[in-house]
Protein backbone atom coordinates (compact mmCIF):
# COMPACT_ATOMS: atom_id res chain seq x y z
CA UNK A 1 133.84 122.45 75.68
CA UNK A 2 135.84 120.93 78.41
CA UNK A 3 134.66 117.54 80.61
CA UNK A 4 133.42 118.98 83.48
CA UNK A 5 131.12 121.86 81.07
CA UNK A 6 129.61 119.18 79.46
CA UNK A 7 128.87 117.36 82.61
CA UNK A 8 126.98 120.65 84.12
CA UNK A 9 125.14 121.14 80.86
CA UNK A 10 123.90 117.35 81.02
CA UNK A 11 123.21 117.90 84.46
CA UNK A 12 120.72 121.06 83.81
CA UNK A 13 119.30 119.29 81.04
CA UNK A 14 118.35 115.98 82.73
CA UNK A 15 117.53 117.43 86.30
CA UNK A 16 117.21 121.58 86.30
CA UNK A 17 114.90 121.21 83.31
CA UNK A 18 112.51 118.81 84.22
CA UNK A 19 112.23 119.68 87.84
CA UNK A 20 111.19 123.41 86.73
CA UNK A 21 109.05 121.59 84.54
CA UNK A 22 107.14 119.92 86.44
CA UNK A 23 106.38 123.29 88.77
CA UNK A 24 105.69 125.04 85.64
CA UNK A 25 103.21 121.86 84.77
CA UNK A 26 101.38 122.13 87.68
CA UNK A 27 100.74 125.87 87.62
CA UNK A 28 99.49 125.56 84.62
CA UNK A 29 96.97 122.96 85.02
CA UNK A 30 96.27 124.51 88.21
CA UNK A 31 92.72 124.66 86.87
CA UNK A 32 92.26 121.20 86.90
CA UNK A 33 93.55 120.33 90.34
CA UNK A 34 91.01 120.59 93.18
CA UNK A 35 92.88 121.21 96.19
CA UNK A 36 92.57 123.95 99.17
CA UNK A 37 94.38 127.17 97.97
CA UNK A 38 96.95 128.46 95.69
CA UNK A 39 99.94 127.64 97.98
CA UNK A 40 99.55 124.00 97.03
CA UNK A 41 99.69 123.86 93.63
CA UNK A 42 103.84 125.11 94.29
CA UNK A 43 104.03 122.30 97.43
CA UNK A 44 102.60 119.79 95.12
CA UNK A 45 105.30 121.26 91.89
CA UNK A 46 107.84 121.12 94.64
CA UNK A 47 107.48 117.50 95.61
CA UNK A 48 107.03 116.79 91.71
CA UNK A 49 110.60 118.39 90.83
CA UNK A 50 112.30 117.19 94.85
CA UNK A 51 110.76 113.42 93.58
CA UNK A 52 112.57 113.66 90.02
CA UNK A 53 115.57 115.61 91.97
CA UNK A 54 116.17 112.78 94.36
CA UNK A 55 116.08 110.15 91.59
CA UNK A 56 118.17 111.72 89.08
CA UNK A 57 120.95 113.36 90.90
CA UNK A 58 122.42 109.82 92.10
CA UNK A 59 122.88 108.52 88.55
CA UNK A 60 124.45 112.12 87.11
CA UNK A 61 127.24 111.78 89.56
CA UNK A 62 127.64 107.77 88.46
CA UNK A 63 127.63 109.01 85.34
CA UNK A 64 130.02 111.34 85.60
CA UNK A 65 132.45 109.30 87.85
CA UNK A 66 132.36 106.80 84.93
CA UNK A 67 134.17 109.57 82.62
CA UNK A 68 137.04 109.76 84.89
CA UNK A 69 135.98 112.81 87.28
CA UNK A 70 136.56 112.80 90.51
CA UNK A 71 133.80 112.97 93.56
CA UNK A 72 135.23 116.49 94.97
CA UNK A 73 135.49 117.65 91.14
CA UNK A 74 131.52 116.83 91.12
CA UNK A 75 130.30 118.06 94.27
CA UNK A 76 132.49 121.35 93.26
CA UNK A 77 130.96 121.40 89.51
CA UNK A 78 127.61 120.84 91.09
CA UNK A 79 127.51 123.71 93.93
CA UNK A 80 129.20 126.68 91.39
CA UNK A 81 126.80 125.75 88.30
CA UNK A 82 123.65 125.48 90.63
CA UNK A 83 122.84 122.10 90.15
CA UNK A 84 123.30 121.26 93.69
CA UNK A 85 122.49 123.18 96.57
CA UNK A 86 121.63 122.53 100.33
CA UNK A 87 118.22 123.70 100.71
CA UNK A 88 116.98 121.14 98.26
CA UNK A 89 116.37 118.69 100.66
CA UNK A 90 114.81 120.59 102.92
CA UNK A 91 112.34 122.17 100.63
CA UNK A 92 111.48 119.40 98.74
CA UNK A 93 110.81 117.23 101.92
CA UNK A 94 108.03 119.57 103.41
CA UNK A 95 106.61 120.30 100.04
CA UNK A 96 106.14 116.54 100.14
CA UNK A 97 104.65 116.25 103.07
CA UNK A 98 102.67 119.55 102.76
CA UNK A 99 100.97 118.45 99.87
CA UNK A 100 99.96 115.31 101.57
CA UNK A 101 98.11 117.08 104.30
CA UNK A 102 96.62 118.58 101.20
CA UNK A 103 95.75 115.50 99.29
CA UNK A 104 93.83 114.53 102.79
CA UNK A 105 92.04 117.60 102.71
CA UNK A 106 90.54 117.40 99.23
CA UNK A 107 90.29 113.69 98.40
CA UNK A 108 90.99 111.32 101.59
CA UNK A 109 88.64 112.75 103.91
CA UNK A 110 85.58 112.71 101.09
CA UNK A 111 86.71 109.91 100.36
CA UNK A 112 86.45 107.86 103.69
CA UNK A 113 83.01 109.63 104.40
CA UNK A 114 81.51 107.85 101.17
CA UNK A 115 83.15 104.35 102.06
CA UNK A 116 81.87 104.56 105.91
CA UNK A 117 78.47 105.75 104.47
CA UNK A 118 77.95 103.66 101.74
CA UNK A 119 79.55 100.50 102.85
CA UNK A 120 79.85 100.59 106.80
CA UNK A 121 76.26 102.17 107.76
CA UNK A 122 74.21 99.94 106.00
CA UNK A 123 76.15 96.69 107.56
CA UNK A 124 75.48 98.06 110.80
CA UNK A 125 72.02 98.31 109.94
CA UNK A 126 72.14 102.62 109.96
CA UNK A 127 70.05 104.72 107.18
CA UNK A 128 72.50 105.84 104.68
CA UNK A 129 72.45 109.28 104.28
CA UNK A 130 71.42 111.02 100.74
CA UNK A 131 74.29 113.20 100.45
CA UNK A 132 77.74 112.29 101.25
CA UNK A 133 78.83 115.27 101.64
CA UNK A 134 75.67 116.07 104.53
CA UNK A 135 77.76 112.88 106.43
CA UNK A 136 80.85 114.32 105.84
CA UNK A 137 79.81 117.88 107.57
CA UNK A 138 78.44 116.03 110.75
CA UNK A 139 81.63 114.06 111.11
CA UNK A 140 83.56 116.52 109.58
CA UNK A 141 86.15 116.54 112.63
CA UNK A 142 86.59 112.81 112.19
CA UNK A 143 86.73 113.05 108.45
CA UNK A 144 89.57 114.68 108.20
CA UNK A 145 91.92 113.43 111.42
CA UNK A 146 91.68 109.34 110.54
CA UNK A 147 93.02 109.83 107.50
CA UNK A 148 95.70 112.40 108.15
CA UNK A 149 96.79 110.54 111.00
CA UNK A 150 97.51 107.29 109.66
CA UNK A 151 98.97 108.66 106.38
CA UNK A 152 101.45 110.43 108.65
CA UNK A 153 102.12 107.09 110.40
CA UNK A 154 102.95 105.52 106.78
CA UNK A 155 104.49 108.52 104.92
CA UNK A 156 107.03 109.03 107.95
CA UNK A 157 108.64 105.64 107.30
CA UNK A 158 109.34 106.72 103.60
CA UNK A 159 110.38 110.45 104.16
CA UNK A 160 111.07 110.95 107.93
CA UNK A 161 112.67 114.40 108.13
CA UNK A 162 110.44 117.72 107.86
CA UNK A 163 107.25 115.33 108.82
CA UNK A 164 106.47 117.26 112.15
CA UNK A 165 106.45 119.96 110.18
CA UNK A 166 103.60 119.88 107.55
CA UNK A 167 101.34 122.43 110.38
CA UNK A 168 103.55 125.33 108.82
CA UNK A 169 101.87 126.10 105.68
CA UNK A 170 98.69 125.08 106.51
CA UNK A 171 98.57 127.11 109.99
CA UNK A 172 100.08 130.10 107.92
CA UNK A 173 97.20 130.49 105.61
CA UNK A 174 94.78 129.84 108.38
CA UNK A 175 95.98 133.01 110.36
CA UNK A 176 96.11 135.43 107.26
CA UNK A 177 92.26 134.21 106.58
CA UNK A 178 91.45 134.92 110.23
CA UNK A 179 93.54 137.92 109.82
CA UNK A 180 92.52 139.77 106.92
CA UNK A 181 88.61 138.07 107.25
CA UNK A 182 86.03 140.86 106.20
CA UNK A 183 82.06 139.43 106.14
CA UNK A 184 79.90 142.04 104.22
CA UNK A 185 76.91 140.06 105.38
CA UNK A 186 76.88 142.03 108.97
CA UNK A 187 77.34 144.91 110.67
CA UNK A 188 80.94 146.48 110.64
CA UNK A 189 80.73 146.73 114.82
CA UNK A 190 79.80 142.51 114.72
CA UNK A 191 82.50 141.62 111.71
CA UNK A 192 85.05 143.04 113.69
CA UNK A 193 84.17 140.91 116.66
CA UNK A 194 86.94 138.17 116.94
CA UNK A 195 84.90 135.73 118.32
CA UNK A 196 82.65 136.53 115.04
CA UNK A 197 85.88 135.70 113.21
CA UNK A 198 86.72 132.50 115.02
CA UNK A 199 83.34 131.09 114.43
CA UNK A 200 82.97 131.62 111.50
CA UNK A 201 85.94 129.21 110.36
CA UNK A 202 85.79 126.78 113.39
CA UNK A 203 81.68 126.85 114.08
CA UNK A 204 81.14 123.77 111.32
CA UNK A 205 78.25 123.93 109.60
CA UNK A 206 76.76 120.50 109.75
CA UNK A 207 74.43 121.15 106.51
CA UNK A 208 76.04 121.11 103.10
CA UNK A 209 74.66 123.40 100.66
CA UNK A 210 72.87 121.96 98.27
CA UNK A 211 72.95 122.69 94.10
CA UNK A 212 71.00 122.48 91.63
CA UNK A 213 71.56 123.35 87.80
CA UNK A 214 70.67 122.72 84.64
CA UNK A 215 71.53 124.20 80.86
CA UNK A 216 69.20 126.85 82.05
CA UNK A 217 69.01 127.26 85.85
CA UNK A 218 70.89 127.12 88.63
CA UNK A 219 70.14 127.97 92.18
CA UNK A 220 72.40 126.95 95.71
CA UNK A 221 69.96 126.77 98.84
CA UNK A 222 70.76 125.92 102.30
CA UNK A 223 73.67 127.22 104.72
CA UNK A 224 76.01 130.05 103.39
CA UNK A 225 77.99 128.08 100.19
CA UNK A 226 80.95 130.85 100.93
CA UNK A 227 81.30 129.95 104.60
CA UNK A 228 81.60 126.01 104.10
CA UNK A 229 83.90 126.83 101.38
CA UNK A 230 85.81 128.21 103.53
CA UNK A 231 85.29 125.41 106.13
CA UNK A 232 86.87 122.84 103.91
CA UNK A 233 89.41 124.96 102.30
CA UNK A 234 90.86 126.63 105.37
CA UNK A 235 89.78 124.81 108.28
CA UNK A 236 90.21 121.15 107.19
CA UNK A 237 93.81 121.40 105.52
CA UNK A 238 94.60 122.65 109.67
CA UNK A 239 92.97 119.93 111.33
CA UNK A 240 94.60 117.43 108.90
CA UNK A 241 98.20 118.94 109.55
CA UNK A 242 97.49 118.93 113.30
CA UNK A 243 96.26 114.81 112.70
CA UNK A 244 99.80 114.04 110.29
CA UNK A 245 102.32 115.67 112.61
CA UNK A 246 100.85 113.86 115.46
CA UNK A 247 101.12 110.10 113.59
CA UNK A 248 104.36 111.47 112.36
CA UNK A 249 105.63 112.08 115.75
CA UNK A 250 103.99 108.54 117.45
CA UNK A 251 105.72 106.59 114.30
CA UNK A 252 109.08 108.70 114.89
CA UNK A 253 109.06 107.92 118.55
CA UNK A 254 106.88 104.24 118.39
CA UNK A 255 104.20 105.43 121.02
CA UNK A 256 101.83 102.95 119.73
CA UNK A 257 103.95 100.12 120.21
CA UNK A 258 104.71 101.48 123.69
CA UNK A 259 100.99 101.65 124.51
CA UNK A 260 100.44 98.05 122.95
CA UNK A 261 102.79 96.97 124.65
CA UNK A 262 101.76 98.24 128.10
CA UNK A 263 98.41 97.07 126.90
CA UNK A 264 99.14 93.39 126.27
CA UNK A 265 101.70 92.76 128.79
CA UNK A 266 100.64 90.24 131.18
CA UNK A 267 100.75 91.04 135.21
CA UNK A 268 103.05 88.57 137.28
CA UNK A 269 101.07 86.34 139.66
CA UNK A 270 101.07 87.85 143.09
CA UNK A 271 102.16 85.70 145.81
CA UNK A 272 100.43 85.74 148.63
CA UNK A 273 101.84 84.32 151.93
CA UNK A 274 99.76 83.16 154.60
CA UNK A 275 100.87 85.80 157.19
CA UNK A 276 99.31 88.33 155.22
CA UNK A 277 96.00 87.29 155.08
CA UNK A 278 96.34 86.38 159.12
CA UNK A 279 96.22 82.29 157.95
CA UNK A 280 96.58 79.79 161.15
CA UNK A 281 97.80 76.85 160.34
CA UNK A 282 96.71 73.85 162.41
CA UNK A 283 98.38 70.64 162.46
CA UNK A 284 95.92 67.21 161.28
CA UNK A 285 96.14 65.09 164.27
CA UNK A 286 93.89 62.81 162.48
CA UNK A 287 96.13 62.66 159.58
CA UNK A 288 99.45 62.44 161.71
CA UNK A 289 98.75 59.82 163.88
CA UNK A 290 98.45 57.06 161.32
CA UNK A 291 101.30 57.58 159.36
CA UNK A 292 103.34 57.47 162.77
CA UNK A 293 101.93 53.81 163.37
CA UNK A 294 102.79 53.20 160.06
């Protein structure tokens, strides 16, 4: 086995093998991931394997320019064995930031609506509420756009390209659910209503369900479980793309700083002359006359 053989090989094994490892790894825990729909366990696989991509490449082609090969031998051993291609940038970059609008979906957004409930309301001097998630549906528009937006402000300084475009996967699924939507619970003549369809993703329901189980029993009372479901898995992954893309864009193109700026910047001090506000001035006599005997 020549040089340049044994450099694809050890390229495959330290970078093709682990990257499809980690997207095999994630499928197969899928189970214990809780996060909005299928599609994100391969975004979150993808930004696994474009993380270990972007970190291993570089020190292959040291590596390999430490054996005495050239950098147009490398970049031509890479491209014909597959180890390097041009869409791997690309792919990984909005898998990375797709999964974030994901991760905000699923963890920040509960998240923040059990710090503000357990920690803020009672400082203010508000009743804290007995279920988080109860808070979370009344706010549930502001629950999920505060934390997508300023993780898009912070995750844009790390990984700037593809960032205005983490609405693609997440507005995809939305329109096959609205789509392909189907409600056995009413009449065929209503389900097929699209306002019927539109509501019943975008109407929130501001009442959790509620559960209760046991070894023996369980029961779910309250609003439709199926239809808030939906809510958080459909609904909330679009208003959190919508929330990052627009703190991606204001970080890309500093709009906060421009509207601080405008903000804090002082007015100059207006001049005014006396013509302007019809002023007269009249000569002191009193005040003349003894500084000319003087």
């Amino acid at each position: 086995m020549d040089v340049k053989h044994r450099a694809l090989l050890w390229g495959h094994l330290l970078v093709t093998l682990p990257a499809f490892t980690a997207v095999a790894g994630v499928l197969f825990f899928r189970r214990y991931l809780f996060v909005p729909c299928w599609p994100y366990y391969l975004t979150i696989g993808l930004a696994l394997a474009y993380q270990w991509y972007t970190a291993v490449i570089p020190r292959w082609r040291i590596a390999q320019t430490r054996r005495g090969i050239s950098e147009s031998d490398i970049e031509e051993i890479g491209r014909n064995g597959g180890l390097i291609f041009p869409g791997a940038s690309s792919i990984g970059l909005l898998a990375v930031h797709t999964t974030a609008v994901g991760l905000c979906a699923t963890y920040l957004n509960f998240w923040l609506a059990g710090w503000f409930a357990h920690w803020v309301l009672p400082v203010i001097g508000q009743p804290t509420p007995a279920h988080v998630t109860d808070f979370y549906a009344q706010h549930f528009e502001l629950a999920n756009l505060i934390p997508a937006f300023l993780l898009g402000c912070i995750l844009v300084r790390k990984f700037p390209e593809f960032s205005t475009w983490a609405w693609l996967v997440p507005t995809a699924i939305a329109l096959y659910e609205l789509v392909t939507f189907a409600d056995t619970s009413v009449s065929v003549l209503y389900a097929s209503n699209p306002w019927h369809r539109f509501s019943y993703y975008f109407v929130i329901q501001r009442v959790a369900p509620t559960l209760r189980f046991s070894r023996t029993f369980f029961d779910v009372s309250g609003p439709d479980p199926v239809r808030f479901l939906a809510q958080i898995t459909v609904v909330a992954p679009l208003y959190c793309s919508i929330a990052y893309c627009l703190g991606a864009f204001v970080t890309k193109t500093k709009g906060l700083q421009r509207v601080w700026k405008s903000l804090s910047r002082e007015a100059p001090p207006e001049i005014i002359q006396p013509q302007e506000e019809d002023v007269v001035v009249i000569p002191n006599e009193s005040v003349q006359e003894p500084l000319q005997q003087q």
